[in-house]
N, C-alpha and C. Protein backbone atom coordinates (compact mmCIF):
# COMPACT_ATOMS: atom_id res chain seq x y z
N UNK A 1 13.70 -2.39 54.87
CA UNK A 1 14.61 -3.52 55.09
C UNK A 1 14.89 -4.22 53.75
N UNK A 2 16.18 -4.56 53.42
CA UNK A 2 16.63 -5.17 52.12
C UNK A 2 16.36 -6.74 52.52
N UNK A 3 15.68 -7.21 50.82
CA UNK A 3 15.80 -8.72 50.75
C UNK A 3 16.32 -9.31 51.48
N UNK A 4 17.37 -9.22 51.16
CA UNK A 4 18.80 -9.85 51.82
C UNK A 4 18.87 -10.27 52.98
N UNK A 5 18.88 -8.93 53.97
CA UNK A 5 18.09 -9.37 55.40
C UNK A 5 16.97 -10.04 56.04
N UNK A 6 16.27 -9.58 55.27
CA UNK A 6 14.74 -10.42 55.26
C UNK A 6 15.22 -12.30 55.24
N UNK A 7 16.08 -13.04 54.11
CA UNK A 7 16.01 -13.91 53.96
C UNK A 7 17.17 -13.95 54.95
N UNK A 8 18.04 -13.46 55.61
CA UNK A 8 18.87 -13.92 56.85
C UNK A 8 18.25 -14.06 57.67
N UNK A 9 16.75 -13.44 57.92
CA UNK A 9 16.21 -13.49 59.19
C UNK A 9 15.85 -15.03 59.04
N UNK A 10 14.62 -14.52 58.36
CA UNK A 10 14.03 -16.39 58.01
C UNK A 10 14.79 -17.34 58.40
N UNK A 11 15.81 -17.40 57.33
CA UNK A 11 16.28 -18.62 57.28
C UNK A 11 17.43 -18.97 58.69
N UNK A 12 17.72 -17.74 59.22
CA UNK A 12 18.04 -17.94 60.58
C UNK A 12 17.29 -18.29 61.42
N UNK A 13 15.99 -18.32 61.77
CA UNK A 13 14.77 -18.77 62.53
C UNK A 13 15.05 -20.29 62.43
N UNK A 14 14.73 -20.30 60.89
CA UNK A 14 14.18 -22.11 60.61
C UNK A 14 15.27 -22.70 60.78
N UNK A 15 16.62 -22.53 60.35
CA UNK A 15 17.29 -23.09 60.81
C UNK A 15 17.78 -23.28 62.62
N UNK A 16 17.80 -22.34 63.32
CA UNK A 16 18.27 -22.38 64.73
C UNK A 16 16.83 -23.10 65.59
N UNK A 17 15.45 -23.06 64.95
CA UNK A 17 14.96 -23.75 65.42
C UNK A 17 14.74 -25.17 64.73
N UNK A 18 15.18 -25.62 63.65
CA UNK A 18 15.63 -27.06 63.44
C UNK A 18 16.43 -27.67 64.16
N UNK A 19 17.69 -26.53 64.14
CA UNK A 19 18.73 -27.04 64.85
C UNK A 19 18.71 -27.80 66.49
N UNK A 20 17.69 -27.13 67.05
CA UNK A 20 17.77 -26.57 68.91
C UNK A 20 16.89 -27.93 68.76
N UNK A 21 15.25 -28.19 68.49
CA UNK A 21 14.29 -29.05 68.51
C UNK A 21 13.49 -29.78 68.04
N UNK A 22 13.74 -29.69 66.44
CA UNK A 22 12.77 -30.29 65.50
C UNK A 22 13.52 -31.18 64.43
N UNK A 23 13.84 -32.12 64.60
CA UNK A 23 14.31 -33.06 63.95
C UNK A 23 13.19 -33.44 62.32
N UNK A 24 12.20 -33.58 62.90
CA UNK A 24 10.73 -33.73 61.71
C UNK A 24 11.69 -32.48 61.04
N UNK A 25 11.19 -31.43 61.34
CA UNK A 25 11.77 -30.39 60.16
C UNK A 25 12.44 -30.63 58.68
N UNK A 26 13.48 -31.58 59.46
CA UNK A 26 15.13 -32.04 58.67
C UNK A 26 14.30 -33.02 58.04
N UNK A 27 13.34 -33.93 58.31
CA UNK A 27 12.88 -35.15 57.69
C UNK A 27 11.97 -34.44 56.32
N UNK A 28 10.88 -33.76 56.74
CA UNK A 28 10.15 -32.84 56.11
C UNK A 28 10.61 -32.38 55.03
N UNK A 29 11.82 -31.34 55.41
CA UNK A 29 12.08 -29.91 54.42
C UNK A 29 13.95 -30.56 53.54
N UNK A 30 14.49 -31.30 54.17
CA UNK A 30 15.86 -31.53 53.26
C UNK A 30 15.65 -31.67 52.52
N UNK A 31 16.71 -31.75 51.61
CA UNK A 31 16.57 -31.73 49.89
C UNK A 31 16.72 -33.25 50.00
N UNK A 32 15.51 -33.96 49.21
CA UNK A 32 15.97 -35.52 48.96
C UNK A 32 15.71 -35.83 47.50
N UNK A 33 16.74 -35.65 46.78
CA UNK A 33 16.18 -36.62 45.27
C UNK A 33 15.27 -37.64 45.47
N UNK A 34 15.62 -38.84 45.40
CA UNK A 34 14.97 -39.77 45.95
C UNK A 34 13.31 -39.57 45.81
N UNK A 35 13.21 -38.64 47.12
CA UNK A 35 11.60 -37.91 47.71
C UNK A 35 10.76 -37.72 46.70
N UNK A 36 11.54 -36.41 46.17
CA UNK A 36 11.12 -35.65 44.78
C UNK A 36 11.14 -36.47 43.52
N UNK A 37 11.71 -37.35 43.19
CA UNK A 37 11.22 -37.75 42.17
C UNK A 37 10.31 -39.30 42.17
N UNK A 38 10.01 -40.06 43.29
CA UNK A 38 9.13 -40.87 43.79
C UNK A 38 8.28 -40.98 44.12
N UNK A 39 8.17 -39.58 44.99
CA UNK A 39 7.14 -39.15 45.90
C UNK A 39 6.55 -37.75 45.62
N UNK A 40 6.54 -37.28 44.72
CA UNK A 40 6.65 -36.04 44.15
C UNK A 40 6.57 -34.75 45.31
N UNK A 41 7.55 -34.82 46.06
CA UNK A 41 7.64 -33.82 47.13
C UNK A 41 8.77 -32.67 46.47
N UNK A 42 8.17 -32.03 45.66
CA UNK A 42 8.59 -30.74 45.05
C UNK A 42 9.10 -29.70 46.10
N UNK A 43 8.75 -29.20 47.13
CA UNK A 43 8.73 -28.35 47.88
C UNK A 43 10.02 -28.08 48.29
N UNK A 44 10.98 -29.60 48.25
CA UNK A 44 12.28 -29.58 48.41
C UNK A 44 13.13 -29.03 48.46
N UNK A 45 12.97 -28.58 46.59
CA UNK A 45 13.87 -28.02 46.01
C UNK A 45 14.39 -26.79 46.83
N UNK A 46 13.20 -25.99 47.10
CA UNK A 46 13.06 -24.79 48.09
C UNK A 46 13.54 -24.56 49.41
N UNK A 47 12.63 -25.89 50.01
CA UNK A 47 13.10 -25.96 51.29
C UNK A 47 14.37 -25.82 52.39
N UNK A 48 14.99 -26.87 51.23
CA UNK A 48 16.28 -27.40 52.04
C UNK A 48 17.30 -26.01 51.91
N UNK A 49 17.14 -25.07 51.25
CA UNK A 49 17.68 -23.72 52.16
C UNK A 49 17.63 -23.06 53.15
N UNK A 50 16.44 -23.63 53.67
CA UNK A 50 16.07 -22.61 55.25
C UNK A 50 16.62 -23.40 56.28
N UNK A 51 17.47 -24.86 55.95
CA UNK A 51 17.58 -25.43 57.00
C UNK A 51 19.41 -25.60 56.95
N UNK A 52 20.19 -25.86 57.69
CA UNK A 52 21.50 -26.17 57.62
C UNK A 52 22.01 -27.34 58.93
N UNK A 53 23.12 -27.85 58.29
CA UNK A 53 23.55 -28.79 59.42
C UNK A 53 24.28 -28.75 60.60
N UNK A 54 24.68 -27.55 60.96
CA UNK A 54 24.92 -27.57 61.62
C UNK A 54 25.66 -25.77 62.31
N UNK A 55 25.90 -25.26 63.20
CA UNK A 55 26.34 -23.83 63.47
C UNK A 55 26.91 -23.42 62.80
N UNK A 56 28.13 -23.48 62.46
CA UNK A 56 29.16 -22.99 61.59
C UNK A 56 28.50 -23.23 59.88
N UNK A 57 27.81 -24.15 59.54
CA UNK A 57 27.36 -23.68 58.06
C UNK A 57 25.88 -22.73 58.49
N UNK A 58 25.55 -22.41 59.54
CA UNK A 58 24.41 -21.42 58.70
C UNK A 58 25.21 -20.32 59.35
N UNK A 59 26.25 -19.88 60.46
CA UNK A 59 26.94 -18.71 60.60
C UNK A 59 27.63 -18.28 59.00
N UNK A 60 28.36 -19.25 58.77
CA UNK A 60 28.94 -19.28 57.36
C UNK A 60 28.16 -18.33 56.22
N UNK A 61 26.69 -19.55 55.79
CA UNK A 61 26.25 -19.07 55.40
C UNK A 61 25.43 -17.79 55.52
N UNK A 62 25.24 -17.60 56.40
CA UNK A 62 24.01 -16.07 56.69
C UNK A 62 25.30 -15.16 56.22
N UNK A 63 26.50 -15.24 56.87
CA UNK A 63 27.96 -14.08 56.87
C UNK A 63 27.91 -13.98 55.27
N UNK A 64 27.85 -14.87 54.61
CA UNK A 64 28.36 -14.55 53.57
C UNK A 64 26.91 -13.73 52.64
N UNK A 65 25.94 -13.96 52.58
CA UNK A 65 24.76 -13.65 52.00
C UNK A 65 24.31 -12.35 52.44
N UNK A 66 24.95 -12.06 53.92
CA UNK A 66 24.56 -10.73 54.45
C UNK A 66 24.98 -9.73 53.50
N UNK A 67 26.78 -10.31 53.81
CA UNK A 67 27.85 -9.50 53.71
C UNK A 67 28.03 -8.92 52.13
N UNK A 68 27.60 -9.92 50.82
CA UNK A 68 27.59 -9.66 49.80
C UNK A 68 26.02 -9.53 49.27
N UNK A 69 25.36 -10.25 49.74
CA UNK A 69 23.75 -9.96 49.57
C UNK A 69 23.24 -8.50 49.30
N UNK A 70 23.63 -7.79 50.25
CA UNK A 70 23.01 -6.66 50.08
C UNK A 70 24.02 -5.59 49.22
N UNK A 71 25.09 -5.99 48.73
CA UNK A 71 25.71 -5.28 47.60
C UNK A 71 25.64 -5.44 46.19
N UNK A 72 25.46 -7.09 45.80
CA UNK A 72 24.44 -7.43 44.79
C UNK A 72 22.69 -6.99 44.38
N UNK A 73 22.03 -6.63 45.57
CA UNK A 73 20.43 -6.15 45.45
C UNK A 73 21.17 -4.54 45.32
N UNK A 74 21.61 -3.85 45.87
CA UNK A 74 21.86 -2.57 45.18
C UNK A 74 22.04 -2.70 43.84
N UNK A 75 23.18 -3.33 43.41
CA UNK A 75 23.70 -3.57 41.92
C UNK A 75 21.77 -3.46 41.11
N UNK A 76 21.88 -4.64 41.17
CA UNK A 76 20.48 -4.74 40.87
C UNK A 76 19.46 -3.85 40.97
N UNK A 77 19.07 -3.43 41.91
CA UNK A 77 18.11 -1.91 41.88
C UNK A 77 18.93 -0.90 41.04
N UNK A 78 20.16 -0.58 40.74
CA UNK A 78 20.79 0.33 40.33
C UNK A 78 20.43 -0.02 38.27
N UNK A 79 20.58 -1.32 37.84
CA UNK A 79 20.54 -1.53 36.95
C UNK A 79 19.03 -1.77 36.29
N UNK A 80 17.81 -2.39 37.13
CA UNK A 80 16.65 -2.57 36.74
C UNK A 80 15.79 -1.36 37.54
N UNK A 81 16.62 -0.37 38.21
CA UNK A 81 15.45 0.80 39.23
C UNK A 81 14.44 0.25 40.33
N UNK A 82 13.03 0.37 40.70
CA UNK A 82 12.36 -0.07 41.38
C UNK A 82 12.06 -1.43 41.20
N UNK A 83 12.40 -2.00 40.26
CA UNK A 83 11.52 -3.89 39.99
C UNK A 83 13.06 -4.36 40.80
N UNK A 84 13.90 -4.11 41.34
CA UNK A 84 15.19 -4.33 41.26
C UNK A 84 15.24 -5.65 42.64
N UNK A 85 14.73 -5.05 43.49
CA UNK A 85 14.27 -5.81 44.37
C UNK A 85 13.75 -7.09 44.24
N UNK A 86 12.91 -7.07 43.56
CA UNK A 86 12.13 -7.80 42.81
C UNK A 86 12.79 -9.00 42.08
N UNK A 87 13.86 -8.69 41.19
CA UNK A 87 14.53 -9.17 40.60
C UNK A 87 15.74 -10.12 41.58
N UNK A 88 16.45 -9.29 42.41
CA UNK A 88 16.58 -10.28 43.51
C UNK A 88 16.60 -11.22 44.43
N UNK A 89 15.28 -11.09 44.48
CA UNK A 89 14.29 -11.99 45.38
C UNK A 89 14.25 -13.27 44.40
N UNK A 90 13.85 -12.98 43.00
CA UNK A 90 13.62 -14.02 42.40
C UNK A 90 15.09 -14.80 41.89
N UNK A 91 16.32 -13.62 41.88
CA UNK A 91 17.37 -14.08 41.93
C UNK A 91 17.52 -15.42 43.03
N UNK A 92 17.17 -15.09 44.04
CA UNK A 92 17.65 -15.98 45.03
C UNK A 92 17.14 -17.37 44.93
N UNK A 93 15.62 -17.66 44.56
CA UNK A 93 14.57 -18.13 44.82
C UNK A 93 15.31 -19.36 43.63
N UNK A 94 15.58 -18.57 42.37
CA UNK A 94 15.99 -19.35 41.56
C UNK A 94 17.10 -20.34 41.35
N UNK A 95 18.37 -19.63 41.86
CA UNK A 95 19.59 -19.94 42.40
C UNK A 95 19.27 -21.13 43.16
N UNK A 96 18.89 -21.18 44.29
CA UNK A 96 18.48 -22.48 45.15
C UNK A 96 17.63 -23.15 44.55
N UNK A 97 17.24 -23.24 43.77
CA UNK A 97 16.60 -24.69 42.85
C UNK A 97 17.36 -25.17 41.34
N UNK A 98 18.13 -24.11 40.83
CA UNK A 98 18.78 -24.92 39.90
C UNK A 98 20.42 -25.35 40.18
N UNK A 99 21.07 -24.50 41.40
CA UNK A 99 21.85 -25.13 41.81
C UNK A 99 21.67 -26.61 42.45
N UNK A 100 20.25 -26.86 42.70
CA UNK A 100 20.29 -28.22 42.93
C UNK A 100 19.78 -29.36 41.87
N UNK A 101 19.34 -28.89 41.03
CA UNK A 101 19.01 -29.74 39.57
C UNK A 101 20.03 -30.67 39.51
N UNK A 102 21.20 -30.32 39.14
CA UNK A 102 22.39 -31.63 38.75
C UNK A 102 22.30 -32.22 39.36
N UNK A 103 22.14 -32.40 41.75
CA UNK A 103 22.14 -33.25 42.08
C UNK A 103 21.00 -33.58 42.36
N UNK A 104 19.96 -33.64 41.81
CA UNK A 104 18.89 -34.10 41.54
C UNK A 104 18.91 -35.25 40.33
N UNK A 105 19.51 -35.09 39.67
CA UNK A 105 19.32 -35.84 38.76
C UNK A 105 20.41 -36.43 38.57
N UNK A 106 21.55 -36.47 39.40
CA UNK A 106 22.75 -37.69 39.89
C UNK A 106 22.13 -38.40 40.98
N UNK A 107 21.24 -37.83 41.95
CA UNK A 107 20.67 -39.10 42.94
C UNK A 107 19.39 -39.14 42.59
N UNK A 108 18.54 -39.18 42.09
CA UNK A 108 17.04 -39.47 41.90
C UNK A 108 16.70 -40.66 42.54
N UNK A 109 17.67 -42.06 41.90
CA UNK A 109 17.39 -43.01 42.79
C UNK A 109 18.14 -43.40 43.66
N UNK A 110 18.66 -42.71 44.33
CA UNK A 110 19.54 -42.92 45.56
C UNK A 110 19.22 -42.36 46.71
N UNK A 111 18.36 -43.47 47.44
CA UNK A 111 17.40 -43.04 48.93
C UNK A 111 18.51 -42.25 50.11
N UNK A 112 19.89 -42.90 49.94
CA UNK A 112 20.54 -42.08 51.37
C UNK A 112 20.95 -41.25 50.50
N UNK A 113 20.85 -40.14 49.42
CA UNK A 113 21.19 -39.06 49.53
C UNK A 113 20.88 -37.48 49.58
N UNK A 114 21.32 -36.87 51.08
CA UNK A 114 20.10 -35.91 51.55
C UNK A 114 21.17 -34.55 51.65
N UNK A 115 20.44 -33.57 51.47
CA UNK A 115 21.09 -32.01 51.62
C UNK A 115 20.52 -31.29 52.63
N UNK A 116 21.52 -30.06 53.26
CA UNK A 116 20.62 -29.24 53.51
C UNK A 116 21.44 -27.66 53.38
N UNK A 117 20.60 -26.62 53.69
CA UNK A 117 21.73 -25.38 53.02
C UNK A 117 21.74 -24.53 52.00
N UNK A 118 21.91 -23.44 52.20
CA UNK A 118 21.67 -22.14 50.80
C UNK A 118 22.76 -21.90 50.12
N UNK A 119 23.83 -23.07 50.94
CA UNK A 119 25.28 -22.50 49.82
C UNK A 119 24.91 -22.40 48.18
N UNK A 120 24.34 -23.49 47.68
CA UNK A 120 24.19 -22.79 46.00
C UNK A 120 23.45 -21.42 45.59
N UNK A 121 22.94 -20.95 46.89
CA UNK A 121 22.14 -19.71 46.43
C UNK A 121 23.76 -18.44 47.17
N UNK A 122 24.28 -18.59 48.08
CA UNK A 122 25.57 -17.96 48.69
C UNK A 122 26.20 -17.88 47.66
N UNK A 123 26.43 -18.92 47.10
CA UNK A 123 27.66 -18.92 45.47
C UNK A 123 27.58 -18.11 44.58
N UNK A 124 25.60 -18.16 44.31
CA UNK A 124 25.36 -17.31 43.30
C UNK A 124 25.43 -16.16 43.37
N UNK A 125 25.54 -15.32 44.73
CA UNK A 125 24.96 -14.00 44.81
C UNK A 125 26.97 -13.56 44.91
N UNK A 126 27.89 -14.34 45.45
CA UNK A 126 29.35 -14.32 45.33
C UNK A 126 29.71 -13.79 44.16
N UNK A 127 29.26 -14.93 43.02
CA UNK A 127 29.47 -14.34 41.63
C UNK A 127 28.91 -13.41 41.05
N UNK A 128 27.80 -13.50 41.59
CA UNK A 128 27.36 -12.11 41.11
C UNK A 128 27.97 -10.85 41.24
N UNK A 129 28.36 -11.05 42.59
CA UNK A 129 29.31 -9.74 42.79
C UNK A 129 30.39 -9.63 42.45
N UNK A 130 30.66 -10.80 42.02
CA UNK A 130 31.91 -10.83 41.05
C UNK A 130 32.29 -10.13 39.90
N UNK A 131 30.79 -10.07 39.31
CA UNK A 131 31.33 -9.49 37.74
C UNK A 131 30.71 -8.00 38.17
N UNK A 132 30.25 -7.66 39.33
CA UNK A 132 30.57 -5.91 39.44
C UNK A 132 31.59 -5.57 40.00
N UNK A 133 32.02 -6.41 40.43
CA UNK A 133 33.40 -5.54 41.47
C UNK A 133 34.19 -6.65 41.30
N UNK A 134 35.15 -7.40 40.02
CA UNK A 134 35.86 -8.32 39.79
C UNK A 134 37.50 -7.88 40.16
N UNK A 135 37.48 -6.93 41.00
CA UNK A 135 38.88 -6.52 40.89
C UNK A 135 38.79 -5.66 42.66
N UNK A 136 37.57 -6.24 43.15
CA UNK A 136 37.58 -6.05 44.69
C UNK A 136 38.43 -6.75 45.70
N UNK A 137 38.80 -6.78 46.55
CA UNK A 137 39.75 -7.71 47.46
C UNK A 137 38.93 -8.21 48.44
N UNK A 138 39.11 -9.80 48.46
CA UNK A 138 38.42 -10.81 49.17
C UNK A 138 39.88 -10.73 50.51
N UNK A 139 39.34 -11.07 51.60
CA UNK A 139 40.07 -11.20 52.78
C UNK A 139 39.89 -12.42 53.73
N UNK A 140 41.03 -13.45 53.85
CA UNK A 140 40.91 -14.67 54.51
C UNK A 140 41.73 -15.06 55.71
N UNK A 141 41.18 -15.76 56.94
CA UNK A 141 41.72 -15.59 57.80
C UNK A 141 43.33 -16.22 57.53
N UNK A 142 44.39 -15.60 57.99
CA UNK A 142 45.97 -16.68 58.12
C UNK A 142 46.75 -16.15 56.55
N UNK A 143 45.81 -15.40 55.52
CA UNK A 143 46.06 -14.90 54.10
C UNK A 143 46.55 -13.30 54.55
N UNK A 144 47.77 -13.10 54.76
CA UNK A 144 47.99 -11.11 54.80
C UNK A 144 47.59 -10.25 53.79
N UNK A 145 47.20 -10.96 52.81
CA UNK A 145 46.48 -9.74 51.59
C UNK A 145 45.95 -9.85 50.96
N UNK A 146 44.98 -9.15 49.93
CA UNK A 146 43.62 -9.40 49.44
C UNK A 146 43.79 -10.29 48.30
N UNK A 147 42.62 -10.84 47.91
CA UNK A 147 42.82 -11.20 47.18
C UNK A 147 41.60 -11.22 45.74
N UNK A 148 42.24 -10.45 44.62
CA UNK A 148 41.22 -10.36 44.01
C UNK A 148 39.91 -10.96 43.46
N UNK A 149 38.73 -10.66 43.54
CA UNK A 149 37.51 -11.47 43.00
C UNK A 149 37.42 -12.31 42.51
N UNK A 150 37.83 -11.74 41.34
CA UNK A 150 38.06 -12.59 40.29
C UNK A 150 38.91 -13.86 40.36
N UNK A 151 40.32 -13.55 40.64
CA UNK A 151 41.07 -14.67 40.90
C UNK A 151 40.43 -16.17 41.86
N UNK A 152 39.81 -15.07 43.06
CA UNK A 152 38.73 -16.19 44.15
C UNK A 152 38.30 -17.26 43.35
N UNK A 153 37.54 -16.10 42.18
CA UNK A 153 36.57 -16.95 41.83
C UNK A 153 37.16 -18.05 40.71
N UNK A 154 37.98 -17.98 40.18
CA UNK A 154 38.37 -19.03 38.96
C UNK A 154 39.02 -20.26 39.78
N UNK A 155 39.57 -19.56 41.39
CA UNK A 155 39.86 -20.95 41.72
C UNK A 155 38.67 -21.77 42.40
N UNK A 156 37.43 -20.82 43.14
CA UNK A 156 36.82 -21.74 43.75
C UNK A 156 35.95 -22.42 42.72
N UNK A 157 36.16 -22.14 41.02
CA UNK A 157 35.12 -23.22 40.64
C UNK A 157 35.91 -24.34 39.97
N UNK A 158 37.50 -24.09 40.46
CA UNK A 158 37.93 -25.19 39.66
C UNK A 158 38.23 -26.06 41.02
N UNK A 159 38.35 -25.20 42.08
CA UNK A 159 38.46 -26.31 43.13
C UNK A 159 36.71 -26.92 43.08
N UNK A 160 35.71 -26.38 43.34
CA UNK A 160 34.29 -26.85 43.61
C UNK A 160 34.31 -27.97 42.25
N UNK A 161 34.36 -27.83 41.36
CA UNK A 161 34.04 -29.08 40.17
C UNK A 161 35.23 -30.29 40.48
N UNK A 162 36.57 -29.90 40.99
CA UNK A 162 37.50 -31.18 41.10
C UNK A 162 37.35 -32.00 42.23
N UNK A 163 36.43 -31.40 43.16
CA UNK A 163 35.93 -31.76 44.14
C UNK A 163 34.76 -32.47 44.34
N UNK A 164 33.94 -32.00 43.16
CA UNK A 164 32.90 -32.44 43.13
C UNK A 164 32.90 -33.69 42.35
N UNK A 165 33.90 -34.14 41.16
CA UNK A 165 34.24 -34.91 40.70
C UNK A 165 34.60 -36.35 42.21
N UNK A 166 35.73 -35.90 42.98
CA UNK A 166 36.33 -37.00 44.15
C UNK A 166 35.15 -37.34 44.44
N UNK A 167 34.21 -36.40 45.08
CA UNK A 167 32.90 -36.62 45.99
C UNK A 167 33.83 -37.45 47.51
N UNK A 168 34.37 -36.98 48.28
CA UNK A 168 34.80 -37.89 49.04
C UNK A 168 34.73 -37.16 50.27
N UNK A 169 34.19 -36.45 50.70
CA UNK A 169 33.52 -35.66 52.04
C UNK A 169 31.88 -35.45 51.67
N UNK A 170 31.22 -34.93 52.76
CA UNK A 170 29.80 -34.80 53.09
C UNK A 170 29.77 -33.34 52.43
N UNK A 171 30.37 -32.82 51.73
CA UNK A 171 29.96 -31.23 51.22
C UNK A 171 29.48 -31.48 50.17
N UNK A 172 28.80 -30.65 49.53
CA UNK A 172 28.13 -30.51 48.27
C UNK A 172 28.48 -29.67 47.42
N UNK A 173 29.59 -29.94 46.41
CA UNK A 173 30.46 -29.67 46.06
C UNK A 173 30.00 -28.91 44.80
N UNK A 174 29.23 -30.08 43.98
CA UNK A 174 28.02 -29.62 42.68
C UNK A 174 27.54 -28.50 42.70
N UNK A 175 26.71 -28.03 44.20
CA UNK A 175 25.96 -27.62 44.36
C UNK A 175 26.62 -25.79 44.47
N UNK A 176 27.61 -25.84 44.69
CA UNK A 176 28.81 -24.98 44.78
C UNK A 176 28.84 -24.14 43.12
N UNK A 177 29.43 -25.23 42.69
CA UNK A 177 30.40 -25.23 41.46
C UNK A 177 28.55 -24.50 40.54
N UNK A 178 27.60 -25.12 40.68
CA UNK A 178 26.36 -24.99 40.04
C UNK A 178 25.73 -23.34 40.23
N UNK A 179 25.54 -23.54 41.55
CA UNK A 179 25.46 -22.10 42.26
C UNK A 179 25.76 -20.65 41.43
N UNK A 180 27.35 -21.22 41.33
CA UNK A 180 28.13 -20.06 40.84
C UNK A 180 28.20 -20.04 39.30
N UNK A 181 27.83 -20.84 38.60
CA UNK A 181 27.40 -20.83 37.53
C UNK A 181 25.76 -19.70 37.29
N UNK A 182 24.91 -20.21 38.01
CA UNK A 182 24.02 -20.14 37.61
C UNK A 182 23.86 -18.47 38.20
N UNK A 183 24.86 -17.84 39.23
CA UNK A 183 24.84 -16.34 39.81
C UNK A 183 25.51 -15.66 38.09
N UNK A 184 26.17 -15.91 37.66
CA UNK A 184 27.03 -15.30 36.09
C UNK A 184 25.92 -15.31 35.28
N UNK A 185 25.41 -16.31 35.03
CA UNK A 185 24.49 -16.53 33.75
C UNK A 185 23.15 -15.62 34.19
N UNK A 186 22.56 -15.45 35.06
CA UNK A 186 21.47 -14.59 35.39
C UNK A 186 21.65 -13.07 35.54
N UNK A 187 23.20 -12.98 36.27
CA UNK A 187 23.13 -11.77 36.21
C UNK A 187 23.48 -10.86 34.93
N UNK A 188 24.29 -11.55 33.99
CA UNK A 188 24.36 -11.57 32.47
C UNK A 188 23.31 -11.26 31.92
N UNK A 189 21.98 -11.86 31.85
CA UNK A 189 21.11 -11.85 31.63
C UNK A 189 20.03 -10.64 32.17
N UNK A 190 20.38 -10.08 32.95
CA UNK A 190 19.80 -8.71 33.76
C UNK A 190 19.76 -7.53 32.90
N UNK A 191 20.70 -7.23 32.01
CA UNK A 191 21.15 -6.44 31.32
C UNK A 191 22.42 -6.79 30.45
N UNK A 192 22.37 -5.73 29.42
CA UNK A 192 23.74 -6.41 28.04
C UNK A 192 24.94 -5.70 28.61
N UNK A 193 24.78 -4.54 29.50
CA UNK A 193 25.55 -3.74 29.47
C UNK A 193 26.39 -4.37 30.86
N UNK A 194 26.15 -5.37 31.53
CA UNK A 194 27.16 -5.72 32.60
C UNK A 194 27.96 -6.11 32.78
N UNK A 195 27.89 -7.06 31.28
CA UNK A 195 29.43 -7.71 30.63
C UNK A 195 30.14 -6.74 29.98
N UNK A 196 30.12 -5.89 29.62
CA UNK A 196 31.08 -4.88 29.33
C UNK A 196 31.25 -3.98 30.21
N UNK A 197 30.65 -3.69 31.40
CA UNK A 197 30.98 -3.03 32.66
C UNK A 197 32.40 -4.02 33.23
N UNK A 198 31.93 -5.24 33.17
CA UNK A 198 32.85 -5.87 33.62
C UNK A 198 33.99 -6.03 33.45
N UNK A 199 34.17 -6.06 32.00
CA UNK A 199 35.29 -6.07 31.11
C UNK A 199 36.11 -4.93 31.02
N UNK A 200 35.15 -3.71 31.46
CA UNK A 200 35.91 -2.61 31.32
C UNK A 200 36.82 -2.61 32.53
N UNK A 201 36.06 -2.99 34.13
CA UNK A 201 36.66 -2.80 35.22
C UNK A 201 38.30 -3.74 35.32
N UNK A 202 38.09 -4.88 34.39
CA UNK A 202 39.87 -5.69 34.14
C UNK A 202 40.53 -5.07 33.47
N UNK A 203 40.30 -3.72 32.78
CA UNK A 203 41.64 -2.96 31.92
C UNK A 203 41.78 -2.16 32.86
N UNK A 204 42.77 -2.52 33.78
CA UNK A 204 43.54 -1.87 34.90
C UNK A 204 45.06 -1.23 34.49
């Protein structure tokens, strides 16, 4: 069984049973600046991925982590061999704690502000697959034709940062825009040869 699945299962558990009966859970495990830097409840950082607010963000999210999850951990086994897995896992692990750093340290002291959700770790593993297959076709409902990776991706981080700038809905916009930062820079970092894989795949 791939990572990937493994962490859809999980985090499908904890979340559908947060969701259905355990309110403590949400008190417990959300991401709270505030918490963490007062109360030194570290665990946070981690936590507040296994939990989501509501159906449609953990359908959302699991769809999307499935769906590209396990084409990024190939990438990865393909480029590091057996540790590859490995590398994944910690991909993920990592992703969901420094996509939340910035808003950690925009609310530290700001008691009502709470998260919950793996979108910054979803973002990362997006981009990641971005720079292997930057010229793949993304497909959206009411959109008749694909639309390339790459392109996706330059708009969702200029929409996620101008958004994140308004701050004027309950999404976590940072956490987005951060995410997908931090999926480029690691997987960059995997090997020298991926940025010029990449580069090669745009001389179309």
């Amino acid at each position: 069984m791939s990572i990937s699945t493994i962490i859809v299962l999980i985090t499908s558990a904890t979340s559908i049973y947060a969701l259905q009966q355990n309110n403590i859970l949400f008190d417990r495990w959300q991401f709270s600046a505030y918490l963490i830097q007062h109360k030194k409840e570290y665990h946070r950082f981690f936590t507040h991925a296994l939990l989501h607010a509501d159906w449609m963000h953990l359908i959302i999210n699991m769809y999307v982590l499935y769906t590209f999850g396990n084409g990024v951990e190939e990438n990865f086994k393909l480029v590091k061999g057996e540790s590859g897995q490995f590398y994944f896992a910690l991909f993920y692990v990592l992703s969901v704690v420094c996509s939340s750093i910035p808003s950690y340290e925009k609310n530290k002291n700001n008691s009502w502000y709470v998260s919950v959700g793996a979108s910054g770790a979803t973002s990362a593993i997006v981009f990641s697959y971005i720079l292997f297959a930057p010229l793949a076709k993304f497909y959206f409902m009411f959109i008749p034709i694909g639309i390339p990776a790459i392109v996706f991706g330059i708009g969702y981080l200029i929409y996620s940062y101008y958004m994140s700038l308004k701050a004027t809905d309950n999404i976590a916009h940072d956490v987005h825009f951060f995410g997908a930062i931090f999926g480029v820079l690691f997987t960059l970092a995997l090997d020298k040869g991926i940025f010029m894989y990449f580069v090669q795949q745009l001389q179309f």
